[in-house]
N, C-alpha and C. Protein backbone atom coordinates (compact mmCIF):
# COMPACT_ATOMS: atom_id res chain seq x y z
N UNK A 1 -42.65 -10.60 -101.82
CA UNK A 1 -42.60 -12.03 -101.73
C UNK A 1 -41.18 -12.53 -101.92
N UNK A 2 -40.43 -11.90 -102.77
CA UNK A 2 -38.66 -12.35 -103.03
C UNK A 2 -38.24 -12.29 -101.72
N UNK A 3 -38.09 -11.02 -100.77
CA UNK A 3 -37.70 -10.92 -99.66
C UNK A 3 -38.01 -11.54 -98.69
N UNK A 4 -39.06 -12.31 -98.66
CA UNK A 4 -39.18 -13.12 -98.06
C UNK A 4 -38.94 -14.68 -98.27
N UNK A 5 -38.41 -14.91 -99.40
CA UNK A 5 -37.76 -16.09 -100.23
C UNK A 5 -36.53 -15.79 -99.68
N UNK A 6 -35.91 -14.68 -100.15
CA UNK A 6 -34.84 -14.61 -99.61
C UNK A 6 -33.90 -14.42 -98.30
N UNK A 7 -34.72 -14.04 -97.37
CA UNK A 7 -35.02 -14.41 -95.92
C UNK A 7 -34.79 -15.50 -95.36
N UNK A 8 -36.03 -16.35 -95.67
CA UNK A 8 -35.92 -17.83 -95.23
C UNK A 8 -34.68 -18.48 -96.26
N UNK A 9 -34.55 -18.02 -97.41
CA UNK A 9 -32.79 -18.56 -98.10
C UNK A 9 -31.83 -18.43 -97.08
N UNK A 10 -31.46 -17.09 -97.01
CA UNK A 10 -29.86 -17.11 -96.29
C UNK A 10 -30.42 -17.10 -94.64
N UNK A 11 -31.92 -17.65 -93.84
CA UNK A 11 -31.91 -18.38 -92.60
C UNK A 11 -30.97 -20.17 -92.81
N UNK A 12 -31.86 -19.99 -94.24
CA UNK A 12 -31.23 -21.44 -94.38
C UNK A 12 -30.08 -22.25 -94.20
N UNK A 13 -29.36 -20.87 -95.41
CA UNK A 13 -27.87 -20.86 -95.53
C UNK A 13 -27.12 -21.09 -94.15
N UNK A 14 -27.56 -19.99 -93.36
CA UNK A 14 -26.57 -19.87 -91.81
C UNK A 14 -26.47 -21.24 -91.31
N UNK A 15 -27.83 -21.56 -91.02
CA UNK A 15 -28.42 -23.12 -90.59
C UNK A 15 -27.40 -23.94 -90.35
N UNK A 16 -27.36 -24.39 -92.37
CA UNK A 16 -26.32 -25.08 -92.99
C UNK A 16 -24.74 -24.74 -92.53
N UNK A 17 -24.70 -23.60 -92.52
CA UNK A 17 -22.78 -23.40 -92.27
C UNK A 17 -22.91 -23.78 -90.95
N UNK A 18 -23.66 -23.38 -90.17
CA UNK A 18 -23.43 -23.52 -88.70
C UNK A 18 -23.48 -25.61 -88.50
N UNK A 19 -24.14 -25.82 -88.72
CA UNK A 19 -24.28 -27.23 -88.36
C UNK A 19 -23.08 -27.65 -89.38
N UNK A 20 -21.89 -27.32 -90.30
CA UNK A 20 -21.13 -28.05 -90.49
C UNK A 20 -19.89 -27.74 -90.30
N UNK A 21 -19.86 -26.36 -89.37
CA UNK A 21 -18.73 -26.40 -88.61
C UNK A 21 -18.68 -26.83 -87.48
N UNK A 22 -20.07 -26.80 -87.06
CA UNK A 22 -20.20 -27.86 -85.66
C UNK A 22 -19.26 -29.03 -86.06
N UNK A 23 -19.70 -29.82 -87.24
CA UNK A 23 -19.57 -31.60 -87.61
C UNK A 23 -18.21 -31.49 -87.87
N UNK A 24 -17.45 -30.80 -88.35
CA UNK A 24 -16.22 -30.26 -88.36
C UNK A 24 -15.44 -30.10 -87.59
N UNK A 25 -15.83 -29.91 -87.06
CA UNK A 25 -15.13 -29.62 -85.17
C UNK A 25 -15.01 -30.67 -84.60
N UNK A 26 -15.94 -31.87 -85.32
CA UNK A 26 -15.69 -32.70 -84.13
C UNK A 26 -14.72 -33.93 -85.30
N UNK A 27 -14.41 -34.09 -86.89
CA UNK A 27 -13.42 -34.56 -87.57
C UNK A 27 -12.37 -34.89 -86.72
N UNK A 28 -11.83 -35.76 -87.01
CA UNK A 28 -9.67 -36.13 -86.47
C UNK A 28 -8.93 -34.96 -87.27
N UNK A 29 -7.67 -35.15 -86.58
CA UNK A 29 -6.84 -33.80 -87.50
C UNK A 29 -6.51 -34.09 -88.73
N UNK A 30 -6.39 -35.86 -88.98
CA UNK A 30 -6.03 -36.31 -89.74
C UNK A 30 -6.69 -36.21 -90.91
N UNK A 31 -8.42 -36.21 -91.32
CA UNK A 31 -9.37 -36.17 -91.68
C UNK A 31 -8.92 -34.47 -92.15
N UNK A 32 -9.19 -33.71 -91.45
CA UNK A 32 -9.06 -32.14 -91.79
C UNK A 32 -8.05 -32.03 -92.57
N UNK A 33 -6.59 -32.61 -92.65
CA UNK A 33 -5.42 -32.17 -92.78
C UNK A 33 -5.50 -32.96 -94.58
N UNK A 34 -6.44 -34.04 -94.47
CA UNK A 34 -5.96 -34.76 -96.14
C UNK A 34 -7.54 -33.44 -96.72
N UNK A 35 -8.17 -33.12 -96.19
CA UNK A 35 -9.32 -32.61 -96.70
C UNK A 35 -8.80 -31.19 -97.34
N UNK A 36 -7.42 -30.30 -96.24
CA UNK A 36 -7.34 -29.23 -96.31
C UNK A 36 -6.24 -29.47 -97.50
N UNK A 37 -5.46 -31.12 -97.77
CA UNK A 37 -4.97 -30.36 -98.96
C UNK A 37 -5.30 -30.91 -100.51
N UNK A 38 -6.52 -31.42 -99.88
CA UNK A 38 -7.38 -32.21 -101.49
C UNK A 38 -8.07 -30.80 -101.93
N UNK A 39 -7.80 -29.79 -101.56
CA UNK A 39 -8.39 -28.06 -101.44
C UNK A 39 -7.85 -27.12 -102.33
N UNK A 40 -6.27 -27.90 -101.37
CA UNK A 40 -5.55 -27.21 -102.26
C UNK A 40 -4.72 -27.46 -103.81
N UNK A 41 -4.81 -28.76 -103.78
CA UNK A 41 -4.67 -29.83 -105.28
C UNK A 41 -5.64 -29.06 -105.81
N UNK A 42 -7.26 -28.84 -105.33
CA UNK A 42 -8.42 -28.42 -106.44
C UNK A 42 -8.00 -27.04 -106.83
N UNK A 43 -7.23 -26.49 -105.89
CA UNK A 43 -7.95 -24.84 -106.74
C UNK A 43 -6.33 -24.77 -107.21
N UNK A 44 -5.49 -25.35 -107.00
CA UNK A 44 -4.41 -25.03 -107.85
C UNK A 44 -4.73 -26.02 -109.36
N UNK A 45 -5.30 -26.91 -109.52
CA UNK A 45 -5.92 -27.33 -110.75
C UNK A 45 -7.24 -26.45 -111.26
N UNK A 46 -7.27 -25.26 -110.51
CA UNK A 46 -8.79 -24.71 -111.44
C UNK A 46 -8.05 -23.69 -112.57
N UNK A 47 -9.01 -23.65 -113.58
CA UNK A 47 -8.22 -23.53 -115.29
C UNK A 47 -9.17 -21.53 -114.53
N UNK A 48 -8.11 -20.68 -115.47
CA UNK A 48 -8.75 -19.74 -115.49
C UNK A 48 -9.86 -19.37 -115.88
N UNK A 49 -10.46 -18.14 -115.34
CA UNK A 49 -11.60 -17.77 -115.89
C UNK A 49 -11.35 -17.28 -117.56
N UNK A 50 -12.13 -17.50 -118.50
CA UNK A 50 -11.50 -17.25 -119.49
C UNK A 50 -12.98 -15.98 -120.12
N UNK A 51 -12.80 -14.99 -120.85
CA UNK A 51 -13.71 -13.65 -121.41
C UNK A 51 -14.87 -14.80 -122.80
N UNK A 52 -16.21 -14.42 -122.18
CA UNK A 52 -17.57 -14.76 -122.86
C UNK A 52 -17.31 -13.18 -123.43
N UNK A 53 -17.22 -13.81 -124.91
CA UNK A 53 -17.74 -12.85 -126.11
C UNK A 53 -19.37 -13.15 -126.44
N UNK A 54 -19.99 -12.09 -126.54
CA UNK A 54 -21.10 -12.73 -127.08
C UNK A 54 -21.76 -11.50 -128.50
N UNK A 55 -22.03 -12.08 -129.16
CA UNK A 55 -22.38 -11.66 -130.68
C UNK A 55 -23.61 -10.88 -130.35
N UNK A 56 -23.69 -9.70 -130.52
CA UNK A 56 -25.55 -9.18 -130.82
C UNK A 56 -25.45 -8.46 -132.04
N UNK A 57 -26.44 -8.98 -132.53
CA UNK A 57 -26.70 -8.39 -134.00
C UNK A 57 -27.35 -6.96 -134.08
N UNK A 58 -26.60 -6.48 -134.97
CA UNK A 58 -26.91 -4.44 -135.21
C UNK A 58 -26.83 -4.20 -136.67
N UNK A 59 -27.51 -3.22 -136.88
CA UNK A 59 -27.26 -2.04 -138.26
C UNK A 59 -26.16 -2.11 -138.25
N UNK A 60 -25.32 -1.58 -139.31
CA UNK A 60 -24.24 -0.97 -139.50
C UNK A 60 -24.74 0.29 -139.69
N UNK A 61 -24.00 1.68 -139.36
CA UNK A 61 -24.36 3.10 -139.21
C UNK A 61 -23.18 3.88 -139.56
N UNK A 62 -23.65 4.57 -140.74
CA UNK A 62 -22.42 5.00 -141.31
C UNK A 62 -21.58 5.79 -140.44
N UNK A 63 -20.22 5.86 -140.32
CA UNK A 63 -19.50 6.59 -139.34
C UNK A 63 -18.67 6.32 -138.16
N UNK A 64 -19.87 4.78 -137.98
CA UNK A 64 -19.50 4.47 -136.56
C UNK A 64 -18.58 3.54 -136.50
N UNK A 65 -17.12 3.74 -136.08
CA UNK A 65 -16.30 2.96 -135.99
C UNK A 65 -17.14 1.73 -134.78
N UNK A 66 -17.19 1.69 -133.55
CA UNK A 66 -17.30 0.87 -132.95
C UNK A 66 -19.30 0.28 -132.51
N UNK A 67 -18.90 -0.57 -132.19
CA UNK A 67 -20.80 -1.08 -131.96
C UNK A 67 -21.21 -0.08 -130.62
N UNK A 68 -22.25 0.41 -130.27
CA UNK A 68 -22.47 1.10 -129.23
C UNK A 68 -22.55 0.11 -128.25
N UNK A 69 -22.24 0.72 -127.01
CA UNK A 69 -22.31 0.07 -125.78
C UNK A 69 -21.14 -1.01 -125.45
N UNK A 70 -19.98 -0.95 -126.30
CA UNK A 70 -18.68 -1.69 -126.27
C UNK A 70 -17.73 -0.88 -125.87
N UNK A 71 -16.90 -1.53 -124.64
CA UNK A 71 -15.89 -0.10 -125.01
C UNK A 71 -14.87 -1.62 -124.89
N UNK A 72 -13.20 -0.87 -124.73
CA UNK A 72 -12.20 -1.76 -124.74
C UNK A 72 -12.33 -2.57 -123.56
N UNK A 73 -12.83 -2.50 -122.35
CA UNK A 73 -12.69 -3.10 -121.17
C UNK A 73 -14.05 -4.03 -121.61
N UNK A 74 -14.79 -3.96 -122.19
CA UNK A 74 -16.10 -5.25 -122.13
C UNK A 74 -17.25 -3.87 -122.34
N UNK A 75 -18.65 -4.38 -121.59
CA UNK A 75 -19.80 -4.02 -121.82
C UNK A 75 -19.41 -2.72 -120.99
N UNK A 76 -20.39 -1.07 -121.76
CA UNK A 76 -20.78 -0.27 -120.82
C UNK A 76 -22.06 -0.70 -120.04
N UNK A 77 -22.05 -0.12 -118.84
CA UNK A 77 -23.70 -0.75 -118.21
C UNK A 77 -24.73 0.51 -118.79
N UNK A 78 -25.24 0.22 -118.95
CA UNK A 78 -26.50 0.50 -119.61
C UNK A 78 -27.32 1.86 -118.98
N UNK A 79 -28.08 3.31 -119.82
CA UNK A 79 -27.20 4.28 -119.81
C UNK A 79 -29.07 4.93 -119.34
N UNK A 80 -29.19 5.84 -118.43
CA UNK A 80 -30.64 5.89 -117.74
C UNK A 80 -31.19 6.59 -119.12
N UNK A 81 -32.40 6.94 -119.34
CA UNK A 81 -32.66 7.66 -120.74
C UNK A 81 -32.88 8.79 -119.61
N UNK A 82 -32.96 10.03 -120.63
CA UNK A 82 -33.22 11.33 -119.85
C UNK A 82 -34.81 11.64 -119.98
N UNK A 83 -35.36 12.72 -119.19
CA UNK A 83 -36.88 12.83 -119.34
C UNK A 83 -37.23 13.26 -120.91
N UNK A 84 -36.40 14.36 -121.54
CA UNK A 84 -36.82 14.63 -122.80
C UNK A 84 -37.01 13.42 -124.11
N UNK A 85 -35.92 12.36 -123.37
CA UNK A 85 -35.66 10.29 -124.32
C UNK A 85 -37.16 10.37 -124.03
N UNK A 86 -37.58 9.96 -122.37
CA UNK A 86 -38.84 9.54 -122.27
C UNK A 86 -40.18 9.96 -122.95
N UNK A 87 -39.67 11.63 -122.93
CA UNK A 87 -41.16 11.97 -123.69
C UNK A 87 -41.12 11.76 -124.88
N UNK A 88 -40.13 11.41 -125.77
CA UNK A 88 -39.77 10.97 -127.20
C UNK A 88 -40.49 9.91 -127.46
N UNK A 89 -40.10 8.85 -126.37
CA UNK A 89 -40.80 7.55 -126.30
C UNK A 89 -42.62 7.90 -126.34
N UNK A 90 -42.78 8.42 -125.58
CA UNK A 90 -44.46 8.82 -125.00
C UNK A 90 -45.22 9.41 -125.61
N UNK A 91 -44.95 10.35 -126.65
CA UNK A 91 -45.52 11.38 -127.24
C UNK A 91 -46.56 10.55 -128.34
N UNK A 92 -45.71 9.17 -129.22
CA UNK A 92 -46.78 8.75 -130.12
C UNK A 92 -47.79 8.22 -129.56
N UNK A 93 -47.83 7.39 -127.86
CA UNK A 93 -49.06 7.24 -127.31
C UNK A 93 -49.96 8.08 -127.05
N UNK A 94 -49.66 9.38 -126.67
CA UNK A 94 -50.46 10.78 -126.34
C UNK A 94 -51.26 10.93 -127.75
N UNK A 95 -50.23 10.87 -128.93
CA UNK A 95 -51.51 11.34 -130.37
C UNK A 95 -52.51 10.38 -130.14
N UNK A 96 -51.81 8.88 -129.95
CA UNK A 96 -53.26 8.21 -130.87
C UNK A 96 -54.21 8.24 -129.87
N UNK A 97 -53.86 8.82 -128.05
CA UNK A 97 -55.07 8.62 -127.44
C UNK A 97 -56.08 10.01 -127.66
N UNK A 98 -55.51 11.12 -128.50
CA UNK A 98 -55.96 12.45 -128.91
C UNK A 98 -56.93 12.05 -129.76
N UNK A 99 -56.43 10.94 -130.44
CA UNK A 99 -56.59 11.06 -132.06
C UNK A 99 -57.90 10.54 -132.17
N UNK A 100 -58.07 9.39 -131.09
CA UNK A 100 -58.75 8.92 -130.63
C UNK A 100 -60.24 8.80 -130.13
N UNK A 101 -59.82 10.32 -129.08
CA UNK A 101 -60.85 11.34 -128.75
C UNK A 101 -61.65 12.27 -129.15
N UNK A 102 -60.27 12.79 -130.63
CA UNK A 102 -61.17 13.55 -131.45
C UNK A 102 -61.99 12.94 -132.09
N UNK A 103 -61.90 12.06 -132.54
CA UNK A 103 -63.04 10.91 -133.15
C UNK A 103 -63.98 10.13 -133.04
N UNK A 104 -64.12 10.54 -131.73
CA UNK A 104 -64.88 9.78 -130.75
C UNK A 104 -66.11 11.40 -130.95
N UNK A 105 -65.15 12.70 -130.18
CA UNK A 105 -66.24 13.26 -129.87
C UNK A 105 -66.74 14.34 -131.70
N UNK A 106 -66.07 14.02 -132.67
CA UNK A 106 -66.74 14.36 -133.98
C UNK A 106 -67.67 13.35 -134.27
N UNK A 107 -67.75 12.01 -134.19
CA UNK A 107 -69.00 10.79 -134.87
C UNK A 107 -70.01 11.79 -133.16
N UNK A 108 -69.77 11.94 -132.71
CA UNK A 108 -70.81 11.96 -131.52
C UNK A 108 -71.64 13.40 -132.07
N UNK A 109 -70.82 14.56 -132.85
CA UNK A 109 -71.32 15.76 -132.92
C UNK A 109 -72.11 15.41 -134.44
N UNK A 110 -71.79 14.92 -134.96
CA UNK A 110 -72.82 14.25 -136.21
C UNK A 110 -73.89 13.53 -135.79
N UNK A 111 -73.68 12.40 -135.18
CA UNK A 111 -75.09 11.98 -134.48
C UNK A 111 -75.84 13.11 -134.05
N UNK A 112 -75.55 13.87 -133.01
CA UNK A 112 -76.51 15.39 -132.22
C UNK A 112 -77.35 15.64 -133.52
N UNK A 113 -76.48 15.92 -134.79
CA UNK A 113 -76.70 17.26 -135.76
C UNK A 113 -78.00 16.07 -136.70
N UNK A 114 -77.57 15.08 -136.85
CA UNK A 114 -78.80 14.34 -137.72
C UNK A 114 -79.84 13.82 -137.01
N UNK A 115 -79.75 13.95 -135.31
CA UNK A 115 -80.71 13.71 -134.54
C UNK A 115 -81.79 14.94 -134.97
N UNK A 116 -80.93 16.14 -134.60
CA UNK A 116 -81.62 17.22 -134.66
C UNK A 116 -82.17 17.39 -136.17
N UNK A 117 -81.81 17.42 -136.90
CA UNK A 117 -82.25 17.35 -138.40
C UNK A 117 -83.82 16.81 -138.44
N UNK A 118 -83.70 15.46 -137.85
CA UNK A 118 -85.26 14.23 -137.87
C UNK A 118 -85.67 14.94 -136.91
N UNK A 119 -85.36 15.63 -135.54
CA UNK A 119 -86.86 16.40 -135.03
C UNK A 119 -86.74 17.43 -135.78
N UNK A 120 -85.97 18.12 -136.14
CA UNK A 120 -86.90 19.66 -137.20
C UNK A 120 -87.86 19.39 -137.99
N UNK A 121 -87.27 18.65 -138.53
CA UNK A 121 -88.21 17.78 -139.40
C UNK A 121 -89.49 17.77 -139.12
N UNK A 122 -89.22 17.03 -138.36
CA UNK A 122 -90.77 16.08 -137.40
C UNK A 122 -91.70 17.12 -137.33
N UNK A 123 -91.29 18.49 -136.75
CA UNK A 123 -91.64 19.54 -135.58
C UNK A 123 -92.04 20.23 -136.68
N UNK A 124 -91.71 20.46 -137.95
CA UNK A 124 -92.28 21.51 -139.17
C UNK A 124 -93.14 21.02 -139.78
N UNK A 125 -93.13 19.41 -139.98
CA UNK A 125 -94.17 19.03 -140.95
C UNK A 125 -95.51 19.10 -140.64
N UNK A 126 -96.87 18.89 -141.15
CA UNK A 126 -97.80 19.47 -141.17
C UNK A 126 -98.63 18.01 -140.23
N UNK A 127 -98.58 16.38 -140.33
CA UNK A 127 -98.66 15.21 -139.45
C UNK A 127 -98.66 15.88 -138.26
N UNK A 128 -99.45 14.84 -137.22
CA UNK A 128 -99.20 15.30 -136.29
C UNK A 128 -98.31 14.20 -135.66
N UNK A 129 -97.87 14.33 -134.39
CA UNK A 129 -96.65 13.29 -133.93
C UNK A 129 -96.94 11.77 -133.47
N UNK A 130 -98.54 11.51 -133.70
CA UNK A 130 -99.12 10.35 -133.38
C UNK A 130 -98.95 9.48 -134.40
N UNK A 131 -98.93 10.09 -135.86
CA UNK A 131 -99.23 9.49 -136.94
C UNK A 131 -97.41 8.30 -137.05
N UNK A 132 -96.78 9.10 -136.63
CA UNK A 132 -95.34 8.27 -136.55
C UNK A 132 -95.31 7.13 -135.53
N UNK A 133 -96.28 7.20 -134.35
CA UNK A 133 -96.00 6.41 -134.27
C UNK A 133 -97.23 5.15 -134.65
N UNK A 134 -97.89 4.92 -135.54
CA UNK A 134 -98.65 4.27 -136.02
C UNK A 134 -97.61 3.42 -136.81
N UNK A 135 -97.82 2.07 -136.60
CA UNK A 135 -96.72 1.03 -137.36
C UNK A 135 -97.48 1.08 -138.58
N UNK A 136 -98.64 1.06 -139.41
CA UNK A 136 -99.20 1.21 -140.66
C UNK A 136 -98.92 2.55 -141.04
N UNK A 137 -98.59 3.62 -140.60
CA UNK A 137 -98.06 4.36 -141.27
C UNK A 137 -96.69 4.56 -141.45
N UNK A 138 -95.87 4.01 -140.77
CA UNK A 138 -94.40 4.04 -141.50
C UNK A 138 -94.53 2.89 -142.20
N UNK A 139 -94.83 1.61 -142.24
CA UNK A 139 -94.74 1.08 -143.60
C UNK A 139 -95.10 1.45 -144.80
N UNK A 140 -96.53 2.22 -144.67
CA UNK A 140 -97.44 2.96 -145.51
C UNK A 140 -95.59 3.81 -146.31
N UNK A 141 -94.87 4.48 -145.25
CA UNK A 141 -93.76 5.96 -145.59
C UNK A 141 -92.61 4.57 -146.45
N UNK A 142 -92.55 3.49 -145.89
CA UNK A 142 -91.22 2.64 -146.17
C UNK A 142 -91.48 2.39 -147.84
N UNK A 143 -92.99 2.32 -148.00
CA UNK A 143 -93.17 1.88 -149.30
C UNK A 143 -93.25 2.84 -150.54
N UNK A 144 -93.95 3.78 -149.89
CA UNK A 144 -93.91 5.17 -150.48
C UNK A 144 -92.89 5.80 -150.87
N UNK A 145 -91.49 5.30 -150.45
CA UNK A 145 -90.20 5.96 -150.95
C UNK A 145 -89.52 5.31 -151.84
């Protein structure tokens, strides 16, 4: 979508230059000649560019003479990380989605094991499997305990 912003931008742009060198073309010399040196009054009055310091706040780190990423000429540009940086970065997401999993599938292997527990149960006792489901007899068991 930019590229196409920017597309129809510099169609725009041309547009514009073109239709005002047309209008230009058709000025007196006289017109051009006070224009070409009200041009030059401006840029011999433009003040230099002058150096934006700008402050970012850091640790101090024992050792380090200078702030990282400063050198004498201004800013270094900014420095790609390598794949071993990346997996540095990545690795604490990998535990907690491990960590995660293991915990997921241990509550799941406890459920199995106390499922299985209540049918052994069920399956040894001497009742037969109708009696459970009789709602007067588990209240009969709720009260009984």
């Amino acid at each position: 979508m930019s590229s196409a912003l920017d597309n129809k931008e510099s169609e725009f742009v041309q547009a514009m230059r073109r239709a005002l060198d047309e209008s230009a073309a058709g000025l007196p010399a006289a017109t051009t000649s006070r224009l070409a040196a009200a041009r030059k009054v401006a840029l011999s009055r433009k003040k230099a560019e002058q150096p934006v310091f700008v402050r970012v706040p850091s640790f101090a780190v024992a050792g380090a003479g200078t702030l990282p990423g400063i050198a004498q000429g201004g800013l270094k540009p900014p420095r790609r990380r390598s794949a071993l940086a990346r997996f540095a970065l990545a690795w604490p997401l990998a535990a907690l989605v491990a960590g995660l999993f293991a915990i997921a599938y241990f509550e799941d292997q406890q459920r199995t094991a106390e499922l299985a527990d209540i049918d052994a149960a069920m399956l040894s006792d001497d009742l037969p499997l109708t009696a459970y489901l009789d709602h007067g007899f588990n209240a009969y068991l709720s009260r009984a305990h």
